[in-house]
N, C-alpha and C. Protein backbone atom coordinates (compact mmCIF):
# COMPACT_ATOMS: atom_id res chain seq x y z
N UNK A 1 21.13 76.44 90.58
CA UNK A 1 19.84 77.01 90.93
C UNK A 1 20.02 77.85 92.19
N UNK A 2 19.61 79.20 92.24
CA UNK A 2 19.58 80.00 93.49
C UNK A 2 17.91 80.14 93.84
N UNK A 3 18.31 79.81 94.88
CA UNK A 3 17.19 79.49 96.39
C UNK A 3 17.17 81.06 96.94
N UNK A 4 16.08 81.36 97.13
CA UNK A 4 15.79 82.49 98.38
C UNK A 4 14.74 82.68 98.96
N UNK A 5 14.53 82.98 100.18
CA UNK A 5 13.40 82.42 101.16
C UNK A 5 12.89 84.02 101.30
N UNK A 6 11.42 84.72 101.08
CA UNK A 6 11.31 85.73 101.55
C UNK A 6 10.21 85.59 102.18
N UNK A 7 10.87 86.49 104.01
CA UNK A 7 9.61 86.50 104.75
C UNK A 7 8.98 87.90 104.18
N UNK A 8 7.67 87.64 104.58
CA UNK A 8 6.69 88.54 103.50
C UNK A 8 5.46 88.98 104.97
N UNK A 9 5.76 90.75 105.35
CA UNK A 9 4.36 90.99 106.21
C UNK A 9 3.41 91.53 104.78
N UNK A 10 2.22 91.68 105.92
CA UNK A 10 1.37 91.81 104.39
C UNK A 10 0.10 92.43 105.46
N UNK A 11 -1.49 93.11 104.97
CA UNK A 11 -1.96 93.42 105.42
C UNK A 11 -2.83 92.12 105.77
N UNK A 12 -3.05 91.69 107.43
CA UNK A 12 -4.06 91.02 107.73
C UNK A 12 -5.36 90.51 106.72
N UNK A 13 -6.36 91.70 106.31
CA UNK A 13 -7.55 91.11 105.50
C UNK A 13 -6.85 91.36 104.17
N UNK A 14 -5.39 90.89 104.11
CA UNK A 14 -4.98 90.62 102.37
C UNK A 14 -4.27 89.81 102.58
N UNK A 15 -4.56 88.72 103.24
CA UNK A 15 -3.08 87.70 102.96
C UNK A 15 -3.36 86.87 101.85
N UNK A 16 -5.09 86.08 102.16
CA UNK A 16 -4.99 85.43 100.68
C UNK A 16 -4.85 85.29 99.46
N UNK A 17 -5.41 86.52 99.30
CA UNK A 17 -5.53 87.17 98.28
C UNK A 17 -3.82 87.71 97.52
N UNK A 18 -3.36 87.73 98.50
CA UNK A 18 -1.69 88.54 97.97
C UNK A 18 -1.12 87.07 98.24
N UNK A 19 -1.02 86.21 98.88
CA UNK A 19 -0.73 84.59 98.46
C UNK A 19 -0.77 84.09 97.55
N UNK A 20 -1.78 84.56 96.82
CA UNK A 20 -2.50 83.45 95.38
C UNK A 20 -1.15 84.13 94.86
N UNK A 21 -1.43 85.83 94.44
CA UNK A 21 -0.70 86.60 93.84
C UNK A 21 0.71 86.20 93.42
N UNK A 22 1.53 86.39 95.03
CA UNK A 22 2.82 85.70 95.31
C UNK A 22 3.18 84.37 94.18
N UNK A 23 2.55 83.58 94.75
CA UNK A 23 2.31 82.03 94.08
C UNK A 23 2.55 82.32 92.28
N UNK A 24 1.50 82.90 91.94
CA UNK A 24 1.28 82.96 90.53
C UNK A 24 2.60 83.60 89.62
N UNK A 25 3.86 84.44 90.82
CA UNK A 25 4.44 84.66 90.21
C UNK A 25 5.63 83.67 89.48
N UNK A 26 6.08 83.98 88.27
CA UNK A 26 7.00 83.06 87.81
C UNK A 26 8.27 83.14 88.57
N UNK A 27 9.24 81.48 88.52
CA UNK A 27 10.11 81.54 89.40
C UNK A 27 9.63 81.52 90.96
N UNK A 28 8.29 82.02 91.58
CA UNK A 28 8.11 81.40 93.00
C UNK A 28 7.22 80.25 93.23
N UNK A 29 8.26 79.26 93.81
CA UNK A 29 7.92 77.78 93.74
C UNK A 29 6.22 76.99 94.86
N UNK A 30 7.37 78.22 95.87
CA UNK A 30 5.79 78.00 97.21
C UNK A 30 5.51 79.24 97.89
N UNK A 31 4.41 79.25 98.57
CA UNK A 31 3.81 80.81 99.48
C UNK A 31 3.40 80.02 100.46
N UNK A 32 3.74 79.82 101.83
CA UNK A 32 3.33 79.29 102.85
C UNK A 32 2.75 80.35 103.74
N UNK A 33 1.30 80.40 104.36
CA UNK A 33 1.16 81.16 105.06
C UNK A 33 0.87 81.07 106.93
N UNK A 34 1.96 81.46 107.89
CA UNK A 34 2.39 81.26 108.55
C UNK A 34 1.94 81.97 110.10
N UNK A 35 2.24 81.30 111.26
CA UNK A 35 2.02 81.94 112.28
C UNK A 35 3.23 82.74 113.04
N UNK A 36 3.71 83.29 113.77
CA UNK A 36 4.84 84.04 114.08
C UNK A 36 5.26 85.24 113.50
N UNK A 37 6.29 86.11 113.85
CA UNK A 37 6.78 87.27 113.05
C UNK A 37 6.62 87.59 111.79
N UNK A 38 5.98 86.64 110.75
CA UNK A 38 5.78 87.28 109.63
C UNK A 38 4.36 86.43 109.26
N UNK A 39 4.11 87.06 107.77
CA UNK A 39 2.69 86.39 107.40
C UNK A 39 2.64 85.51 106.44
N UNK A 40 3.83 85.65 105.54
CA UNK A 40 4.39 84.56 104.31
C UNK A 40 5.21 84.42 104.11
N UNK A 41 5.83 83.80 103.47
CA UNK A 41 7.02 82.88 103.33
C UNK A 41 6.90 82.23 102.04
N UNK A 42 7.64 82.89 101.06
CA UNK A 42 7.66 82.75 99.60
C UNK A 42 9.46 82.00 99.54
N UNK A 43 9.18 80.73 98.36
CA UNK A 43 10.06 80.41 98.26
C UNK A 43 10.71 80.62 96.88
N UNK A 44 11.68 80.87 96.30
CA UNK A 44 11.91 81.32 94.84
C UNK A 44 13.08 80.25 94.22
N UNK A 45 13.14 80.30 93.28
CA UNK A 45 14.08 79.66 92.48
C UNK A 45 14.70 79.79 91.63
N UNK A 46 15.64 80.30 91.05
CA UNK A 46 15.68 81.11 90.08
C UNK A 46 17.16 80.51 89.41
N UNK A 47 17.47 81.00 87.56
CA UNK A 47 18.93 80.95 87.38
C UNK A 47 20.20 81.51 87.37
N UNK A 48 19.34 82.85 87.26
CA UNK A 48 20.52 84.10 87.89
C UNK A 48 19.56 85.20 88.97
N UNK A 49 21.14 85.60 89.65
CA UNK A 49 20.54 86.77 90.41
C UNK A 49 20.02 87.87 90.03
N UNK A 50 20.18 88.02 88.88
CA UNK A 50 19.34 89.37 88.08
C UNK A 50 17.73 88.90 88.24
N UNK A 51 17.63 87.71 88.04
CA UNK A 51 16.04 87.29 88.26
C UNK A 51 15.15 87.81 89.55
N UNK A 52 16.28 87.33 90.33
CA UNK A 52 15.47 87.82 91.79
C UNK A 52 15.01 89.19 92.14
N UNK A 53 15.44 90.29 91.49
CA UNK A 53 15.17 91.90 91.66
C UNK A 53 14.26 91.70 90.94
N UNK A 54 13.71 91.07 89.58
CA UNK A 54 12.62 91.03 88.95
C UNK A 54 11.34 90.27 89.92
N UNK A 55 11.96 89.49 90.59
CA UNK A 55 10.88 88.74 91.66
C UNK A 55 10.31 89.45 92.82
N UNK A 56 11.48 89.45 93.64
CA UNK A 56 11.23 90.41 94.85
C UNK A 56 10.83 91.52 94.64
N UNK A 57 11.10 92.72 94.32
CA UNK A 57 10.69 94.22 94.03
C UNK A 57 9.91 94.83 93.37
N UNK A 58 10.57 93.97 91.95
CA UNK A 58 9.52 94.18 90.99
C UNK A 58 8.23 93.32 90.84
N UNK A 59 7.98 92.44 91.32
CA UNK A 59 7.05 91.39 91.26
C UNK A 59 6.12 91.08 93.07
N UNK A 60 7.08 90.75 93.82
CA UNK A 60 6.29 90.81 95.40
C UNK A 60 6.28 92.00 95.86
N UNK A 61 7.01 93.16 95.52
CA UNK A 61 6.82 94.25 96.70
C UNK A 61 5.92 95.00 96.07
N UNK A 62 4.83 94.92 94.78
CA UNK A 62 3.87 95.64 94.41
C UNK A 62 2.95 94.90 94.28
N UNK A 63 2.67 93.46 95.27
CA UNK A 63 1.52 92.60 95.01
C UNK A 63 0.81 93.67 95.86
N UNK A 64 -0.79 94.14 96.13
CA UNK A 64 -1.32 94.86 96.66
C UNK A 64 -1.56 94.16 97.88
N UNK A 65 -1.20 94.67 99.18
CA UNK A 65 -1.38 94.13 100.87
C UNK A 65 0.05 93.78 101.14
N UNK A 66 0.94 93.67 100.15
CA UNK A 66 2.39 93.42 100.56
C UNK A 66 3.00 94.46 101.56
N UNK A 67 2.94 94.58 102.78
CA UNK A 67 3.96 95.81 103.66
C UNK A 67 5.42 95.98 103.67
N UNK A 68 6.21 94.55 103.43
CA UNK A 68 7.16 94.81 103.79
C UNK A 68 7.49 93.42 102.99
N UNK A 69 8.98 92.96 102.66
CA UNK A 69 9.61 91.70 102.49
C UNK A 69 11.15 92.03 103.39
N UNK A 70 11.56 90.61 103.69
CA UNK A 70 13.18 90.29 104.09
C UNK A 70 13.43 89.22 103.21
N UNK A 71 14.60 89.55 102.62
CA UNK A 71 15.32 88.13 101.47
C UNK A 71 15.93 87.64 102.30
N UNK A 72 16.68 86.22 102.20
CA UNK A 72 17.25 85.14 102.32
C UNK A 72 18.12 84.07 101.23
N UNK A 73 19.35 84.56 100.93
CA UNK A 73 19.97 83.76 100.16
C UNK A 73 20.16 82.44 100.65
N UNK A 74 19.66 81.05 100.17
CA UNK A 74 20.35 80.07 100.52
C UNK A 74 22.08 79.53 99.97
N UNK A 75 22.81 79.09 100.46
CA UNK A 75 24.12 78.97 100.30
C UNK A 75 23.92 77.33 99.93
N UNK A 76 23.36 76.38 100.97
CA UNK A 76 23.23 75.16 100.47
C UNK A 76 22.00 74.22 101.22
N UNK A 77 21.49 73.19 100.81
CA UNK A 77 20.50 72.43 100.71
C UNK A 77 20.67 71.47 101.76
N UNK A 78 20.09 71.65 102.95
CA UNK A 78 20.60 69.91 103.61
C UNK A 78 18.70 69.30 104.43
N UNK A 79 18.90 68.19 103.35
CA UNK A 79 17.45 67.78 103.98
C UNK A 79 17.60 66.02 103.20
N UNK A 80 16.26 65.43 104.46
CA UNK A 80 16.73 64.12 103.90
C UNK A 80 16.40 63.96 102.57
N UNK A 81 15.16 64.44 102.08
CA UNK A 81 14.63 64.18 100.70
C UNK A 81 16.11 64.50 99.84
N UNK A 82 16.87 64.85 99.77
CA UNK A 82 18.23 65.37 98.88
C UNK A 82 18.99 64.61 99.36
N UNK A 83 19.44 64.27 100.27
CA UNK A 83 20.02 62.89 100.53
C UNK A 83 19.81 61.55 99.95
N UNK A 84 18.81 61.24 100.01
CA UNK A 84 17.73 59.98 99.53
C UNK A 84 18.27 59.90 98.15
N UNK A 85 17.84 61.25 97.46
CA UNK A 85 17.62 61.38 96.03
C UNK A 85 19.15 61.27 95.41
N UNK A 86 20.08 61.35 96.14
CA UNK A 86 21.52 61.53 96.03
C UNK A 86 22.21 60.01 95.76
N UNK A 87 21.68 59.40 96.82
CA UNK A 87 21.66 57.65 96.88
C UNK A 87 20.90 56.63 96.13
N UNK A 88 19.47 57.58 95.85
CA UNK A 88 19.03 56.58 94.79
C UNK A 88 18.92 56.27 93.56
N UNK A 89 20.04 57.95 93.10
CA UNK A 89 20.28 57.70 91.56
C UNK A 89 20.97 56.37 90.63
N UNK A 90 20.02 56.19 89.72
CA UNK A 90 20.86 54.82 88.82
C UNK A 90 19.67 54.00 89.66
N UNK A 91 18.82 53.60 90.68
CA UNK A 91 18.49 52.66 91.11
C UNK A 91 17.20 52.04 90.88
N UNK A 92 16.81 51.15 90.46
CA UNK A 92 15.32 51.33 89.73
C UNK A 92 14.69 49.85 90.70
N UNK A 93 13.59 49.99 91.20
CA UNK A 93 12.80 49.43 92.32
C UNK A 93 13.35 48.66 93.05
N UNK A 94 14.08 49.90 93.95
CA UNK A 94 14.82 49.34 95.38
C UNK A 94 15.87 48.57 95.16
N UNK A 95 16.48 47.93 93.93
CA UNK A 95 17.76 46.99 93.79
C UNK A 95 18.95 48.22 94.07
């Protein structure tokens, strides 16, 4: 599975509205909307990289209020929830 994180500016009185948008597209998992240097933060998921030009460009950079995107390839996953889930395979209520 390829991961990519895009920060997303967008026009002020369009963020929600281009959020839902974002969201609704296939392959993007979450749209967080954020305080600091950018205004969203779309997370994607995808099985090949050909997908993602269909996501990003063709799909977020013509949501209407979209100004700008930056991609983000993830390389690898480190969080406790994936840890946990790593250890508790095979294990069925806590044994």
């Amino acid at each position: 599975m390829i991961t990519a994180i895009v920060l997303i500016q967008a026009e002020a009185d369009r963020i929600p509205e281009a959020a839902q948008a974002i969201a609704d597209l296939d392959g993007v998992t979450e749209v967080y909307s954020c305080a600091g240097d950018v205004d969203l933060i779309a997370m994607i998921r995808v099985g090949e990289h050909e997908r993602l030009a269909e996501i990003i460009p063709g799909g977020i950079g013509r949501v209407p209020g979209v100004v700008d995107t930056d991609t983000h390839i993830a390389f690898r996953s480190y969080s406790r929830q994936d840890i946990e889930a790593t250890f508790s395979l095979g294990l069925e209520n806590g044994d």
